[in-house]
N, C-alpha and C. Protein backbone atom coordinates (compact mmCIF):
# COMPACT_ATOMS: atom_id res chain seq x y z
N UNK A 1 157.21 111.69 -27.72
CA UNK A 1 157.92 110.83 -26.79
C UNK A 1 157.25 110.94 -25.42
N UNK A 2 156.90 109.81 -24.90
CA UNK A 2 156.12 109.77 -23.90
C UNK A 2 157.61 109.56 -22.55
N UNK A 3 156.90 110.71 -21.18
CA UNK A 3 158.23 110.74 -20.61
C UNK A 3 157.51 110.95 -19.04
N UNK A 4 158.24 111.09 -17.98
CA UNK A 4 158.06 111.79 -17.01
C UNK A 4 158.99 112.05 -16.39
N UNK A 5 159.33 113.75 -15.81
CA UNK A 5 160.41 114.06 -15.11
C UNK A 5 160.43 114.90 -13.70
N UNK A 6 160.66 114.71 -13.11
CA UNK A 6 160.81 115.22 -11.28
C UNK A 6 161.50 116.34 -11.64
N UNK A 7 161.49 117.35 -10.27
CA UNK A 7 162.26 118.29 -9.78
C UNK A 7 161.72 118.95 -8.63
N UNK A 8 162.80 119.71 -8.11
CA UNK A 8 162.11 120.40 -6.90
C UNK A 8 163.01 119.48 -5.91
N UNK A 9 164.17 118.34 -5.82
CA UNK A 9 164.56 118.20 -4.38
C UNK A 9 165.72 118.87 -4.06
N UNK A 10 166.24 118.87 -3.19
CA UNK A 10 167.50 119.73 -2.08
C UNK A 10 167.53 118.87 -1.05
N UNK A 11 167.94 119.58 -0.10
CA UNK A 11 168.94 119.57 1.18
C UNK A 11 167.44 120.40 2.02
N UNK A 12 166.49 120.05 2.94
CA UNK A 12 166.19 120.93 3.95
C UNK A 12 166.41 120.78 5.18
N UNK A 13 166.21 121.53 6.56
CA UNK A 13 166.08 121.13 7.45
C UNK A 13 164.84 120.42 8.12
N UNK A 14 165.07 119.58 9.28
CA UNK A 14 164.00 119.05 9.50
C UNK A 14 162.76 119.47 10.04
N UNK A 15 161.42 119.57 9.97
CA UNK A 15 160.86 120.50 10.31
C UNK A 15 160.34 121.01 8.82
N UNK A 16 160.84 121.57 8.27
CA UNK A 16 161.23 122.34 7.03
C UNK A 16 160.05 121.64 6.01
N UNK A 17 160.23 122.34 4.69
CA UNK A 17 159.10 122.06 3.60
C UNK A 17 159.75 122.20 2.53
N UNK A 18 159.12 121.08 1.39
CA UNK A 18 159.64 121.08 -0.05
C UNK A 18 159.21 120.67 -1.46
N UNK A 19 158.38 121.10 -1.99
CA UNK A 19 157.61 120.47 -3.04
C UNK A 19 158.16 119.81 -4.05
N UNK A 20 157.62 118.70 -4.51
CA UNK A 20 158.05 118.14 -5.38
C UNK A 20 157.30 118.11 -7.06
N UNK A 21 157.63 118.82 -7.95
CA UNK A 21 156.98 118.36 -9.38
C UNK A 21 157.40 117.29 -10.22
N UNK A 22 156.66 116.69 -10.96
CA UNK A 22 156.54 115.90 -11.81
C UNK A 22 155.95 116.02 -13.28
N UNK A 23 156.63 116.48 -14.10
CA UNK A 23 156.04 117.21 -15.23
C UNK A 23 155.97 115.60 -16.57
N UNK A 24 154.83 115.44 -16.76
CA UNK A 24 154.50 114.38 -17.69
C UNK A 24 154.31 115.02 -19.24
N UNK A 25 154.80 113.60 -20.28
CA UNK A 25 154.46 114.62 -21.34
C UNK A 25 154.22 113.37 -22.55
N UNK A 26 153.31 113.49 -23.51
CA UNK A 26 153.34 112.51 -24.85
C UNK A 26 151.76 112.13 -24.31
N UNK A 27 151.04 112.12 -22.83
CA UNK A 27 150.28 111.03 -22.23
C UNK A 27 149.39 111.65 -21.32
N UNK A 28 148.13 111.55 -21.16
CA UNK A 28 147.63 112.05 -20.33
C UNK A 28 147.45 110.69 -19.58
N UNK A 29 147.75 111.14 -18.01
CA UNK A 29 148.13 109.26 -17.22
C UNK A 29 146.42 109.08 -16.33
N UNK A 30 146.71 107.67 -15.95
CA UNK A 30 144.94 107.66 -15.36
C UNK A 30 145.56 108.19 -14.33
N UNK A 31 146.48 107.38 -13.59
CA UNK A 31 147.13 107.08 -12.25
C UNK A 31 148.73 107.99 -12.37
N UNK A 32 148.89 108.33 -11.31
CA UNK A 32 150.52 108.82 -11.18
C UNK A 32 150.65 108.70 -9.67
N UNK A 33 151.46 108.25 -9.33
CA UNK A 33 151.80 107.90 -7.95
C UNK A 33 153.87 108.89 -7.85
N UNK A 34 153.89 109.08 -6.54
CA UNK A 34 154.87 109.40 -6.09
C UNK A 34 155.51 107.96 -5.22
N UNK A 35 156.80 107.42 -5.74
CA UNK A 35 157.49 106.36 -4.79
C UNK A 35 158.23 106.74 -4.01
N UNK A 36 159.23 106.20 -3.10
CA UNK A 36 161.01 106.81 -2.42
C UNK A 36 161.91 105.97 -2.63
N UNK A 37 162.72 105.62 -2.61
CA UNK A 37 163.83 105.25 -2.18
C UNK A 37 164.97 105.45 -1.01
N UNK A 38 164.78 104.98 0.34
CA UNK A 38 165.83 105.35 1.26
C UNK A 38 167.07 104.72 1.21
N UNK A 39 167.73 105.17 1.48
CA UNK A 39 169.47 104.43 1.56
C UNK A 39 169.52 103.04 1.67
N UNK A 40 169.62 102.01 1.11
CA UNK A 40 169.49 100.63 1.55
C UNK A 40 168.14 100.11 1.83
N UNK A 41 167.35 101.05 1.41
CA UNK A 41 165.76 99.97 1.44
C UNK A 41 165.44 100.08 0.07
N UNK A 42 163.88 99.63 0.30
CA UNK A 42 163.17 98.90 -1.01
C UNK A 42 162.73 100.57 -1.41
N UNK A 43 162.38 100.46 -2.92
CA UNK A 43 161.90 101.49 -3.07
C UNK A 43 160.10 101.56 -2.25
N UNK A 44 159.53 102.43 -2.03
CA UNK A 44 158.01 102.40 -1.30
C UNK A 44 157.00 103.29 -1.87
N UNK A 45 156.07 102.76 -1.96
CA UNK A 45 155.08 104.26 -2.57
C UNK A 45 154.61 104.89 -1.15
N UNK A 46 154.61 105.72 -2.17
CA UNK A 46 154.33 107.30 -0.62
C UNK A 46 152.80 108.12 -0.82
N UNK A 47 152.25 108.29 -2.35
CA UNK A 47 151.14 108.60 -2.73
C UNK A 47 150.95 108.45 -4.18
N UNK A 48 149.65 108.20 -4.22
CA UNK A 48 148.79 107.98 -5.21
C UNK A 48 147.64 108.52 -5.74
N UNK A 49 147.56 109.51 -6.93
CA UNK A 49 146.19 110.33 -7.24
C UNK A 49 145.76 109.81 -8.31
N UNK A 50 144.30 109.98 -8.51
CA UNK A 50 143.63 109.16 -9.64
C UNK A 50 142.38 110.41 -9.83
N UNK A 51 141.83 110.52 -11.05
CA UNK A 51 140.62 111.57 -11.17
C UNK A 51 139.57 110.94 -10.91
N UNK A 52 139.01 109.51 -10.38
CA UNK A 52 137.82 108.95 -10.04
C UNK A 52 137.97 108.17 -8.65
N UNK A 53 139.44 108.46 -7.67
CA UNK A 53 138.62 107.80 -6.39
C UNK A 53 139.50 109.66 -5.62
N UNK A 54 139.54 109.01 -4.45
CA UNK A 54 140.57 110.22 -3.27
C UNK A 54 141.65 109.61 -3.75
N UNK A 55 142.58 110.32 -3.39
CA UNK A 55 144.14 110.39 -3.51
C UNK A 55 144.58 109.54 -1.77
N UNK A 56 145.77 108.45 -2.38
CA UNK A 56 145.93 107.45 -1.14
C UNK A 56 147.22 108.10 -0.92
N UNK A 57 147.55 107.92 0.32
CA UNK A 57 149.00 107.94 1.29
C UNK A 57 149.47 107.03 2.35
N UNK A 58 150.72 106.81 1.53
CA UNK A 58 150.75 105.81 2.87
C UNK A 58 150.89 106.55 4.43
N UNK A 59 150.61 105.55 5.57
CA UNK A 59 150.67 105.77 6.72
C UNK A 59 151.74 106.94 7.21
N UNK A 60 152.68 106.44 6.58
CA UNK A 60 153.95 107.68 7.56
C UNK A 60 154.39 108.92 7.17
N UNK A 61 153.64 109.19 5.48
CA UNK A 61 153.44 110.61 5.35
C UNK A 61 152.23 111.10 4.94
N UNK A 62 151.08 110.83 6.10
CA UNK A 62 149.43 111.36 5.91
C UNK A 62 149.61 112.13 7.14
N UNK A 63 148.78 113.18 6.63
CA UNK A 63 148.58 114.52 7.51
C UNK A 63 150.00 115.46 7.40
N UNK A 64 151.29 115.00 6.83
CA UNK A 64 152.14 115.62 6.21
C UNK A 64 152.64 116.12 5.04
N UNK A 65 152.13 115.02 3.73
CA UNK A 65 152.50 115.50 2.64
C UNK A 65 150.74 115.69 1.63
N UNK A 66 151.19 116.25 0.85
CA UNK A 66 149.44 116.36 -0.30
C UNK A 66 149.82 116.47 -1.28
N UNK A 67 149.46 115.10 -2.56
CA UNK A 67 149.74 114.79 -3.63
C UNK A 67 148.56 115.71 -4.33
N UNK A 68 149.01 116.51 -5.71
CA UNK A 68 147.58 117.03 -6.43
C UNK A 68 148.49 116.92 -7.91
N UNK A 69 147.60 117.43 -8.60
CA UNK A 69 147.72 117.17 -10.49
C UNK A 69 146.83 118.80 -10.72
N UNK A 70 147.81 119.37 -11.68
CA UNK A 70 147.38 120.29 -12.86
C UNK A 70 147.38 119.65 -14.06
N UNK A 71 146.03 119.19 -14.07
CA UNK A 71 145.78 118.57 -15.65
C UNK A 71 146.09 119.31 -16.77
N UNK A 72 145.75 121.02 -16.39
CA UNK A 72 146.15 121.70 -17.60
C UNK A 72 147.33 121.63 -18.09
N UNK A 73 148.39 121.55 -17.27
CA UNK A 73 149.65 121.48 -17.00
C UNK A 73 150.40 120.62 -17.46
N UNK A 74 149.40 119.33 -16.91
CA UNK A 74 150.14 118.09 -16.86
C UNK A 74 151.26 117.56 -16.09
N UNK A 75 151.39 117.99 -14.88
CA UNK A 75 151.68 118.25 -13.65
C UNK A 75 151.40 117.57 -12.27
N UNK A 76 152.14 116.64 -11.83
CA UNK A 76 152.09 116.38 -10.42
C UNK A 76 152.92 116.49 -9.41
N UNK A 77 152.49 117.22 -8.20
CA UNK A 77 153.00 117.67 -7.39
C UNK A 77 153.16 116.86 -6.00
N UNK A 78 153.71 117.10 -5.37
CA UNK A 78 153.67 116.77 -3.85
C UNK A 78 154.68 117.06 -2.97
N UNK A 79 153.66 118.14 -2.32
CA UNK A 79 154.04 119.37 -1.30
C UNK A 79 154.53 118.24 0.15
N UNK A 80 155.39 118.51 0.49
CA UNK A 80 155.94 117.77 1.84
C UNK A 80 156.18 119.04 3.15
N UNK A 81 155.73 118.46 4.04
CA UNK A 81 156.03 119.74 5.25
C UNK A 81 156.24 118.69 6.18
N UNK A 82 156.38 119.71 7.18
CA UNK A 82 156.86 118.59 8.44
C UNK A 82 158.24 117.88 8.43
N UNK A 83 159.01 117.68 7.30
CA UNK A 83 159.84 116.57 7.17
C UNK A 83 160.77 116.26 8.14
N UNK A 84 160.81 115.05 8.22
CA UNK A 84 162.08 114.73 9.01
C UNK A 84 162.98 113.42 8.27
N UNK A 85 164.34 113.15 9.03
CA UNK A 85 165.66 112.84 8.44
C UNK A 85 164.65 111.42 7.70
N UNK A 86 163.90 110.98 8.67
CA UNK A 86 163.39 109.49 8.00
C UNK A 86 163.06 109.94 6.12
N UNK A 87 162.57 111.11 6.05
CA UNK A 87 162.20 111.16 4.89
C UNK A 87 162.65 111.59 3.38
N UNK A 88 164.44 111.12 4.11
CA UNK A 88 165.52 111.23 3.27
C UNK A 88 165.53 109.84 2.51
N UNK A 89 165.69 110.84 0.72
CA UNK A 89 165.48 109.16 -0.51
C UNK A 89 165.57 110.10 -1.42
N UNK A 90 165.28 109.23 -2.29
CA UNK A 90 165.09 109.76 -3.84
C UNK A 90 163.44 109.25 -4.07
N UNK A 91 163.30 110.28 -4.88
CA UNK A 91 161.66 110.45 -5.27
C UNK A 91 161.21 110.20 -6.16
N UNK A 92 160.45 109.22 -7.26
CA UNK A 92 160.41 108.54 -7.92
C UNK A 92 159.21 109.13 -8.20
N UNK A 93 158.81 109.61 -9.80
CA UNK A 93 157.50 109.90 -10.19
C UNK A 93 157.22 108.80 -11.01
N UNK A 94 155.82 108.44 -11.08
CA UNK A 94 155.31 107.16 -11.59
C UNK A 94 154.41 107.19 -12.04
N UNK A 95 154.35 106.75 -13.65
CA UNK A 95 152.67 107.24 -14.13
C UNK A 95 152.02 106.11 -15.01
N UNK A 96 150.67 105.46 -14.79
CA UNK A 96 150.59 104.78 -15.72
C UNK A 96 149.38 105.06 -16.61
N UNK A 97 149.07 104.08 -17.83
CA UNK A 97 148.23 104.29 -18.83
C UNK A 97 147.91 102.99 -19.63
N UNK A 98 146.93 102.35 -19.53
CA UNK A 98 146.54 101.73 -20.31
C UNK A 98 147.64 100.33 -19.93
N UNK A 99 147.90 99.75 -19.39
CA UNK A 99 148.77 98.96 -18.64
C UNK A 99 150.45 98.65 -18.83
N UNK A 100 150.54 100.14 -19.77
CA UNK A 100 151.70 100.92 -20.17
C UNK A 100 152.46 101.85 -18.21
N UNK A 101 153.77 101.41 -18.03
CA UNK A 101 154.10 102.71 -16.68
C UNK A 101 155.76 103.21 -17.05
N UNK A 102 156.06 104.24 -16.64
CA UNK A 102 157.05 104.99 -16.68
C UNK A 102 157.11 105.69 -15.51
N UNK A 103 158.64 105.80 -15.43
CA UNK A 103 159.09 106.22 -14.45
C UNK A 103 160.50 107.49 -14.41
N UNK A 104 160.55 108.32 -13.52
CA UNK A 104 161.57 109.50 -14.02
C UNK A 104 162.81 109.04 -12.84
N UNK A 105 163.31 109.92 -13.30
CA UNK A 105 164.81 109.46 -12.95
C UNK A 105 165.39 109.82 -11.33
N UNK A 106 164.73 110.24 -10.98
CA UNK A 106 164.44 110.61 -9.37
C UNK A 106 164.94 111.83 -9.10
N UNK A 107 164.11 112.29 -7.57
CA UNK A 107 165.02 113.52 -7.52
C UNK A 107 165.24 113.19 -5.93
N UNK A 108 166.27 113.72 -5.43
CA UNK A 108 166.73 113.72 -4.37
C UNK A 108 166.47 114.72 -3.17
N UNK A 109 165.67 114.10 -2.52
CA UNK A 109 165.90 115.08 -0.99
C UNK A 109 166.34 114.33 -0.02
N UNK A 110 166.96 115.50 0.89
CA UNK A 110 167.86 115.58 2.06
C UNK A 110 167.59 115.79 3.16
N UNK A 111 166.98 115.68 4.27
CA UNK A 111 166.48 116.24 5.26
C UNK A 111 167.68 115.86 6.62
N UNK A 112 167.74 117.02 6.64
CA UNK A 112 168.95 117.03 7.92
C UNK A 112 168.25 117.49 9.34
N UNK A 113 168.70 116.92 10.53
CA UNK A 113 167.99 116.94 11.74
C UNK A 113 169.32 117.54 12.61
């Protein structure tokens, strides 16, 4: 069964740090991207890793967050520091393959200021 599932969100303070995993399984993915969801907006992608270019971020969390992959693992991560309240949502792992995508069920962080 081909799947992908998040973990790793809470409640931090702002300022504060919180990694996020994404444990994939059935699939080894080309692409896996991290999305958000904030309260009443669109969902947004936040980062994107691939094994043949650099890993993309959008504008408002570069130089704050760093998307990476344990292939052995099968594993994607993304370490967040710095955070602040803006970067309260749900976290959406996203993986695709072969023009096949899946998506996990989100995990939630909190960032309180």
């Amino acid at each position: 069964q081909v799947q992908v599932e998040e973990s790793g969100g809470g409640l931090v303070q702002a300022g504060g740090s919180l990694r996020l995993s994404c444990k994939a399984s059935g699939l080894i993915f080309n692409t896996m991207n991290w999305y958000r969801q904030a309260p009443g907006k669109q969902r947004e992608l936040v980062a994107s890793i691939r094994s043949d270019v650099p890993s993309m971020y959008a504008d408002f969390v570069k130089g704050r967050f760093t998307i990476s992959r344990d292939n052995a693992k099968n594993v994607m991560y993304l370490q967040m520091n710095s955070l602040q309240s803006e970067d309260t949502g749900i976290y959406y792992c996203n993986a695709r393959y072969d023009g096949y995508e899946y998506w996990g069920q989100g995990a939630r962080v909190t960032v309180s200021s």
